[in-house]
Protein backbone atom coordinates (compact mmCIF):
# COMPACT_ATOMS: atom_id res chain seq x y z
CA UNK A 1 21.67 -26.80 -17.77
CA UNK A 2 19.17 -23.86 -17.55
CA UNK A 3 15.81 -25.54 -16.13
CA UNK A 4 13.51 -23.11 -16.87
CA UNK A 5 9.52 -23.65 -16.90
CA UNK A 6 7.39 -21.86 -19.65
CA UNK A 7 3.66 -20.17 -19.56
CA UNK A 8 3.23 -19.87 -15.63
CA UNK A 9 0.85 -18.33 -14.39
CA UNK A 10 2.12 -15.40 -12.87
CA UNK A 11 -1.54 -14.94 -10.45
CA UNK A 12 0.28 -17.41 -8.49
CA UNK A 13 3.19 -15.51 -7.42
CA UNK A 14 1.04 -11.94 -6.30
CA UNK A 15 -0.94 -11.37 -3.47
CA UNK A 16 -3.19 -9.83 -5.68
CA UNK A 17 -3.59 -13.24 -7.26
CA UNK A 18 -3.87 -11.45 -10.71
CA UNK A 19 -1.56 -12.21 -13.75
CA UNK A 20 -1.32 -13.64 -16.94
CA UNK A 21 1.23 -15.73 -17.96
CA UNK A 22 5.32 -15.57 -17.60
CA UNK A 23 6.74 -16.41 -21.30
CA UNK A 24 9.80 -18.01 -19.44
CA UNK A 25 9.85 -18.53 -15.39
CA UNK A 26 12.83 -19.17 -13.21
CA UNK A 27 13.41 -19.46 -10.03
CA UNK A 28 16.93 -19.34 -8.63
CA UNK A 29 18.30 -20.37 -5.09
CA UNK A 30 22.21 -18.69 -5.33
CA UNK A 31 23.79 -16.50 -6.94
CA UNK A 32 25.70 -18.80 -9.77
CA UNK A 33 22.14 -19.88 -11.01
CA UNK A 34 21.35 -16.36 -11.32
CA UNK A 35 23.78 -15.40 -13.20
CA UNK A 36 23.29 -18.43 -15.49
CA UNK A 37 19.49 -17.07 -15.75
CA UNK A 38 20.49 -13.46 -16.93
CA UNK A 39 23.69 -14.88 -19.14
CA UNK A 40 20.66 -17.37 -21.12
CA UNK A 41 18.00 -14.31 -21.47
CA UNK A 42 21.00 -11.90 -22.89
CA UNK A 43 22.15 -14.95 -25.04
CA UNK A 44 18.23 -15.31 -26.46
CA UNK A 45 17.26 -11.82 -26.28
CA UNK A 46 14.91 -11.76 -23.58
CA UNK A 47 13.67 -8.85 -22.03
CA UNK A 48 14.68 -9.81 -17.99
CA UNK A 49 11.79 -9.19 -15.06
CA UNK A 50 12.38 -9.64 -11.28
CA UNK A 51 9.52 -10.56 -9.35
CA UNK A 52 9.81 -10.95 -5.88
CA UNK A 53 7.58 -11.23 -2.90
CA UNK A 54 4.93 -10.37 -5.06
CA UNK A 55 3.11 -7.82 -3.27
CA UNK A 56 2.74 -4.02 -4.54
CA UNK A 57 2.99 -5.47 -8.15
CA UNK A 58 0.02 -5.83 -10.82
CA UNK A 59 0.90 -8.14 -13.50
CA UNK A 60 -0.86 -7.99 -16.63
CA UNK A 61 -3.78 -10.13 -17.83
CA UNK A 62 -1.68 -10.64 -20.86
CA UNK A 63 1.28 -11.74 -18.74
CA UNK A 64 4.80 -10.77 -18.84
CA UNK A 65 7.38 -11.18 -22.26
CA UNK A 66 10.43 -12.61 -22.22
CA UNK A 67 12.08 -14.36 -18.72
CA UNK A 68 10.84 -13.69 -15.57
CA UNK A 69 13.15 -14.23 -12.32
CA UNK A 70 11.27 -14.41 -9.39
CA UNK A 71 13.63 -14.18 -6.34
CA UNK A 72 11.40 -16.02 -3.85
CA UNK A 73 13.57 -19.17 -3.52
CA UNK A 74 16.12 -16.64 -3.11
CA UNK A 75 16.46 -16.53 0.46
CA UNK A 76 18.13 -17.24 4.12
CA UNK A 77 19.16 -14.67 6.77
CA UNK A 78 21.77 -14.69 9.28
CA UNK A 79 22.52 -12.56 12.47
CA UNK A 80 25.45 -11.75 15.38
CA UNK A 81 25.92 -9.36 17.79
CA UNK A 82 29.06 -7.20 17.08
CA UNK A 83 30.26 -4.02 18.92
CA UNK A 84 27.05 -3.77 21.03
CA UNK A 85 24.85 -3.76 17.53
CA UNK A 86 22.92 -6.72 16.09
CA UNK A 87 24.05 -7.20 12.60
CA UNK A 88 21.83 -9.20 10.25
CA UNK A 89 22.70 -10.38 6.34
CA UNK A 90 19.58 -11.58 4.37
CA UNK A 91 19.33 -12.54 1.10
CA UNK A 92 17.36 -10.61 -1.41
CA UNK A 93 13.91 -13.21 -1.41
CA UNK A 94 13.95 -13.11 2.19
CA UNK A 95 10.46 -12.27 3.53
CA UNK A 96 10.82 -9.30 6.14
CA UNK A 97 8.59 -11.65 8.51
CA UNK A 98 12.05 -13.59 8.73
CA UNK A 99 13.91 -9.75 9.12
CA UNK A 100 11.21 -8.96 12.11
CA UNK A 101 12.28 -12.40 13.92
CA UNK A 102 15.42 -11.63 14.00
CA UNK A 103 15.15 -8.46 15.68
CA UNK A 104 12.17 -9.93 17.73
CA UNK A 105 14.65 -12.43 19.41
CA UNK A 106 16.91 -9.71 20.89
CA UNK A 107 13.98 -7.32 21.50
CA UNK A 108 14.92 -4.09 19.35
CA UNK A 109 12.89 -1.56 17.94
CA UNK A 110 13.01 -1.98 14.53
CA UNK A 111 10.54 -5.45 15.03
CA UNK A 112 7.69 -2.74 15.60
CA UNK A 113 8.14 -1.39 11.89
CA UNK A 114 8.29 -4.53 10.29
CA UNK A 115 5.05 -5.98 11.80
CA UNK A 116 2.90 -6.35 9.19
CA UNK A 117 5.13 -5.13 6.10
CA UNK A 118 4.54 -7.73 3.28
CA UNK A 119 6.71 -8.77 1.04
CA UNK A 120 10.72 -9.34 0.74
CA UNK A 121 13.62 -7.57 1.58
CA UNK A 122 15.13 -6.38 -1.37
CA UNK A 123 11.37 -4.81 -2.13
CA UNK A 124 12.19 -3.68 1.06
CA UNK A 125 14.62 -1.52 -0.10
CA UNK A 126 13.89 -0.33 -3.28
CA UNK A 127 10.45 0.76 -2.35
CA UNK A 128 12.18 2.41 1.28
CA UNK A 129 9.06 0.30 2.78
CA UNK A 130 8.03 1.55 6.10
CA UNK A 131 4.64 2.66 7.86
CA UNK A 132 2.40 5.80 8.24
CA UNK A 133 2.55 5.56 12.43
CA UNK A 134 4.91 8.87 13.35
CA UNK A 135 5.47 7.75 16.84
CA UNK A 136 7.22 4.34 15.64
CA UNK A 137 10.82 4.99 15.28
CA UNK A 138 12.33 3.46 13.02
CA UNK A 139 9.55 3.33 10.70
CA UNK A 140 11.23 3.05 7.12
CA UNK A 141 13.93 0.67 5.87
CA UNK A 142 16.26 3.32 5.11
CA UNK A 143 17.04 3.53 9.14
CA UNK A 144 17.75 -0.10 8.94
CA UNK A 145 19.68 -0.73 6.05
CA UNK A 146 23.61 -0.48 6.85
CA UNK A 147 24.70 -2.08 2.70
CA UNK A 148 23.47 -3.61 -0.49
CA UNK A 149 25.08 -5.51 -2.30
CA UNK A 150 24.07 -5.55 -6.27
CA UNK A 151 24.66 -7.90 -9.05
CA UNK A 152 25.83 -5.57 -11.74
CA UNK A 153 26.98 -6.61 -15.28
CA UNK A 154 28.23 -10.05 -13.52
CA UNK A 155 29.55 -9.05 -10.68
CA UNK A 156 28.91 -8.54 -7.09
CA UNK A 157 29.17 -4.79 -5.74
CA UNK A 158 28.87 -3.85 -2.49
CA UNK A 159 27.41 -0.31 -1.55
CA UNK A 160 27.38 1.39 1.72
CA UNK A 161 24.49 3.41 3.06
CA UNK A 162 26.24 6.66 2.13
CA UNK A 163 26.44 5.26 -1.67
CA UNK A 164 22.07 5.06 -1.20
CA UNK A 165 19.36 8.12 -1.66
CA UNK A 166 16.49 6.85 0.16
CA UNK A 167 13.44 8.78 -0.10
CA UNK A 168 9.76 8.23 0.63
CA UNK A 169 8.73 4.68 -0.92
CA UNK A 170 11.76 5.12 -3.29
CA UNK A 171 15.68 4.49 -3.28
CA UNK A 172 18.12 5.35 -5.59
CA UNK A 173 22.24 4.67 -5.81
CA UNK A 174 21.76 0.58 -6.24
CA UNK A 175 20.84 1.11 -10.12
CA UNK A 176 21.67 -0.78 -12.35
CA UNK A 177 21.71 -4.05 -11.34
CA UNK A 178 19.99 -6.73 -9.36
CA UNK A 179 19.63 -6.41 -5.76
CA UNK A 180 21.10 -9.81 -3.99
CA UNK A 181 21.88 -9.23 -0.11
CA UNK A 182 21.32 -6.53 2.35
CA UNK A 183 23.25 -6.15 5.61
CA UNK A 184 20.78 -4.23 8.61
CA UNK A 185 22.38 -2.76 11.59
CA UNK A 186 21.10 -1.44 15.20
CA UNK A 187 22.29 -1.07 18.68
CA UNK A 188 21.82 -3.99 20.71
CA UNK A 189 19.71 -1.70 23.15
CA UNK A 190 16.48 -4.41 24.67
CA UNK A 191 13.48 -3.26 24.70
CA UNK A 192 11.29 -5.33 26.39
CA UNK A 193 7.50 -3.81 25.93
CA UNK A 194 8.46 -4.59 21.76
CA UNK A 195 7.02 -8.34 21.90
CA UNK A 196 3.34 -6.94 23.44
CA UNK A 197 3.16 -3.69 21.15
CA UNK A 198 4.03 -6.03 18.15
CA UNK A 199 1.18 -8.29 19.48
CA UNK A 200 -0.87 -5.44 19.48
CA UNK A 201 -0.12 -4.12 16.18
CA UNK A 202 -0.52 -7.27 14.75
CA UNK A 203 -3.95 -7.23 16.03
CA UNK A 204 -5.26 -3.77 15.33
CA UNK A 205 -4.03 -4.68 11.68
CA UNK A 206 -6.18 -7.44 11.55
CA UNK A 207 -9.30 -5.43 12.26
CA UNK A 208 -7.99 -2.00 9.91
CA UNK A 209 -6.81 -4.14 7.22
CA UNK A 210 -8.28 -6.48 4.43
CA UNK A 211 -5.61 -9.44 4.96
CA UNK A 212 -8.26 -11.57 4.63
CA UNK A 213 -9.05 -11.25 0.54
CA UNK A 214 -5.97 -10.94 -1.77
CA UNK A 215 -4.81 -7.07 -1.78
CA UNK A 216 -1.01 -5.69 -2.89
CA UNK A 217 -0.98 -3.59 0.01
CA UNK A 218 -1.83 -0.08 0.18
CA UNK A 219 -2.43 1.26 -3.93
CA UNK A 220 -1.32 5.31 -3.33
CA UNK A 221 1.27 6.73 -1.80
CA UNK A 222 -0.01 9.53 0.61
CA UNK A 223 0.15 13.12 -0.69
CA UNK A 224 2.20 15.58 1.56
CA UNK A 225 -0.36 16.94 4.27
CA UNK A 226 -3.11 13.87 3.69
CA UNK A 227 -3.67 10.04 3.83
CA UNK A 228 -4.51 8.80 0.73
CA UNK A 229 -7.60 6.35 2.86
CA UNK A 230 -9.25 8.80 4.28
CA UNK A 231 -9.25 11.10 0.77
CA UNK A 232 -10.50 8.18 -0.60
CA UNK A 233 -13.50 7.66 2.20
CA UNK A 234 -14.36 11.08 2.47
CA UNK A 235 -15.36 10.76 -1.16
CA UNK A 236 -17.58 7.71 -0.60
CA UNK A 237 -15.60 5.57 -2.11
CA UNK A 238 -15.37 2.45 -0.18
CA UNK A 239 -16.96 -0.81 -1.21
CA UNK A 240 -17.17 0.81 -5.01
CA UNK A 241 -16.42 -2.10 -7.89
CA UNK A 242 -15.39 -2.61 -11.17
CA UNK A 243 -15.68 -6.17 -11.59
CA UNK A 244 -14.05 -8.34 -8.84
CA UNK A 245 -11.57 -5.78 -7.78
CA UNK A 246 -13.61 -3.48 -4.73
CA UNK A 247 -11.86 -0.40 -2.87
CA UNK A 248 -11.96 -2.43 0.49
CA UNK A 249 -14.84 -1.57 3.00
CA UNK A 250 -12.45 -1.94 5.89
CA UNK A 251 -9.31 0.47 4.42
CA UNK A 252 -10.28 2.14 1.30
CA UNK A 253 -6.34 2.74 0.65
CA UNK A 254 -6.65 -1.23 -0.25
CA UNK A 255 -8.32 -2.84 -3.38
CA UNK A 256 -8.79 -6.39 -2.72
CA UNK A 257 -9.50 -8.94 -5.63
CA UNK A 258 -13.11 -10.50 -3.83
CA UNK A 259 -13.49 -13.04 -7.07
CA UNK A 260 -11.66 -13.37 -10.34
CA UNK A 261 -10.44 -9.74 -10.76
CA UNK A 262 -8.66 -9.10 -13.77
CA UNK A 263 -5.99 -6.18 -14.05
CA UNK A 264 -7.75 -4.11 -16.50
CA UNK A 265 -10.70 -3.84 -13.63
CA UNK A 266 -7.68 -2.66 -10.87
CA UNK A 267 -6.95 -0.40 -13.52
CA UNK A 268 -10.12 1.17 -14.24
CA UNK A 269 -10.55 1.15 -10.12
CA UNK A 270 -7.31 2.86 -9.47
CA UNK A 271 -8.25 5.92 -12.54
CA UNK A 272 -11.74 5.62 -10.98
CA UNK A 273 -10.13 6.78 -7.71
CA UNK A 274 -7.83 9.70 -8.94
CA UNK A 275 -10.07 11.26 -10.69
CA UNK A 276 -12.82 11.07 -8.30
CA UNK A 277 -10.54 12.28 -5.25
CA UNK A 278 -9.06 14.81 -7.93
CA UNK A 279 -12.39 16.07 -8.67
CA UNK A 280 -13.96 16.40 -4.95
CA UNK A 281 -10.58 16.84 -3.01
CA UNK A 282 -8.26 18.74 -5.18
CA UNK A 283 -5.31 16.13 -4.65
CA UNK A 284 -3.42 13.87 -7.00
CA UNK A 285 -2.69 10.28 -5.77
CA UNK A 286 -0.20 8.36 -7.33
CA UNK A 287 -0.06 4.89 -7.36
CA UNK A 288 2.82 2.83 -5.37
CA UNK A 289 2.41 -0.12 -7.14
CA UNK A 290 5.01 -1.76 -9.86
CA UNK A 291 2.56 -2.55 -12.59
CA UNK A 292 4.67 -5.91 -14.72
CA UNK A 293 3.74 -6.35 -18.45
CA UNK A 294 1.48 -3.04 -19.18
């Protein structure tokens, strides 16, 4: 049997804590119950939505049509060392808090990235998540990620690195299909100053960041030759509001929900924002964001 929920609130299940309602909601654990889940929408004729960690996402006040699958039950990770690398399998819903243990425990670079990157691994991947720091190395999943495998049209695919174009905040080569695993590889080389700089990092985030008020992490990607905060600053933009959503005072790459935002105010905010740095700067941000029911 198919135990599906109906009308969920979908503000619930983003960061953002914005979102109308889910027509149909599931949430599966393994991979026969999602395949039962996409069998059941094909069978009704339901348009099929993943949702997974829920951050960079904006759901619609008007919520999301037909069944939506949100992964975040989805999840469990496991790691071994193997030819002098640390190889670690996670399942799509895995949070990459769980993916920065595990290379935390045996002291490897790739825990320095992953400090502070919201969200869940397959996001992880198709959005080729990573950070702005250029001394950090690695600093995007693409140096990471050794294979996906895919649920495609039933049935499980694996594909290799070489099979993936990774690019910046996008990945390509795993379409179509549902992302379901993802196998990470690095040398098993110690480093031990990685616990205290991901201490540190984990501070100085604290203080540059607005984790404190609902946000979907940063809203544009940065233009070739700029950071899209301090376009946005330099045009006196922080602290501006449309409703409850405000271009954070503390990174004004950020918008942070500071009441009962609605979507249609991030909307206006994020348009607000283009065509303001557009005007005074002469650059075009675009948005990084998966926007769910527009």
């Amino acid at each position: 049997m198919f135990d599906f929920q109906e009308n969920v609130p979908l503000k619930n299940y983003t960061s953002l804590k914005i979102g109308g309602p889910a027509e149909f909601f599931y949430q599966p654990t393994n991979i026969e119950q999602l395949k039962t889940a996409i069998v059941w929408a094909k069978l009704h004729s339901h348009k099929i939505t993943l949702l997974g960690g829920g951050t960079n996402t904006l759901v619609s006040d008007e919520g999301v049509k037909g069944l939506v699958i949100c992964m975040r039950k989805f999840a469990g990770i496991e790691s071994k060392l193997e030819n002098e690398n640390l190889r670690i399998t996670a399942l799509a819903g895995t949070p990459k808090s769980l993916l920065l243990k595990e290379f935390l425990k045996y002291k490897l670079a790739p825990a320095e990235f992953l400090a502070g990157l919201p969200g869940d691994v397959a996001g992880g991947v198709v959005m080729n998540a990573g950070i702005g720091e250029v001394t950090i190395r690695p600093r995007e999943f693409c140096e990471i990620v050794d294979w996906v495998e895919v649920l495609r049209d039933g049935q499980l695919v694996v594909l290799q690195k070489k099979d993936l174009e990774f690019t910046y905040r996008k990945s390509k080569g795993w379409q179509p299909g549902i992302i379901t695993r993802a196998g990470f590889t690095w040398p098993n080389l110690e480093d031990v100053q990685v616990v205290e700089r991901v201490k540190n990092l984990n501070r100085a985030r604290l203080t540059k960041q607005p984790l404190e008020l609902p946000n979907a992490g940063s809203v544009f990607i940065n233009p070739p030759g700029y950071k899209s905060g301090k376009l946005i600053e330099e045009c006196g933009l922080k602290g501006y509001r449309i409703g409850d959503a405000m271009i954070s005072e503390k990174h004004a790459n950020f918008i942070v929900n500071v009441g009962h935002a609605k979507a249609t105010d991030v909307l206006q905010l994020i348009k607000h924002t283009q065509d303001t740095v557009l005007e005074m700067k002469g650059v075009s941000l675009h948005p990084e964001w998966i926007l769910l029911g527009f």
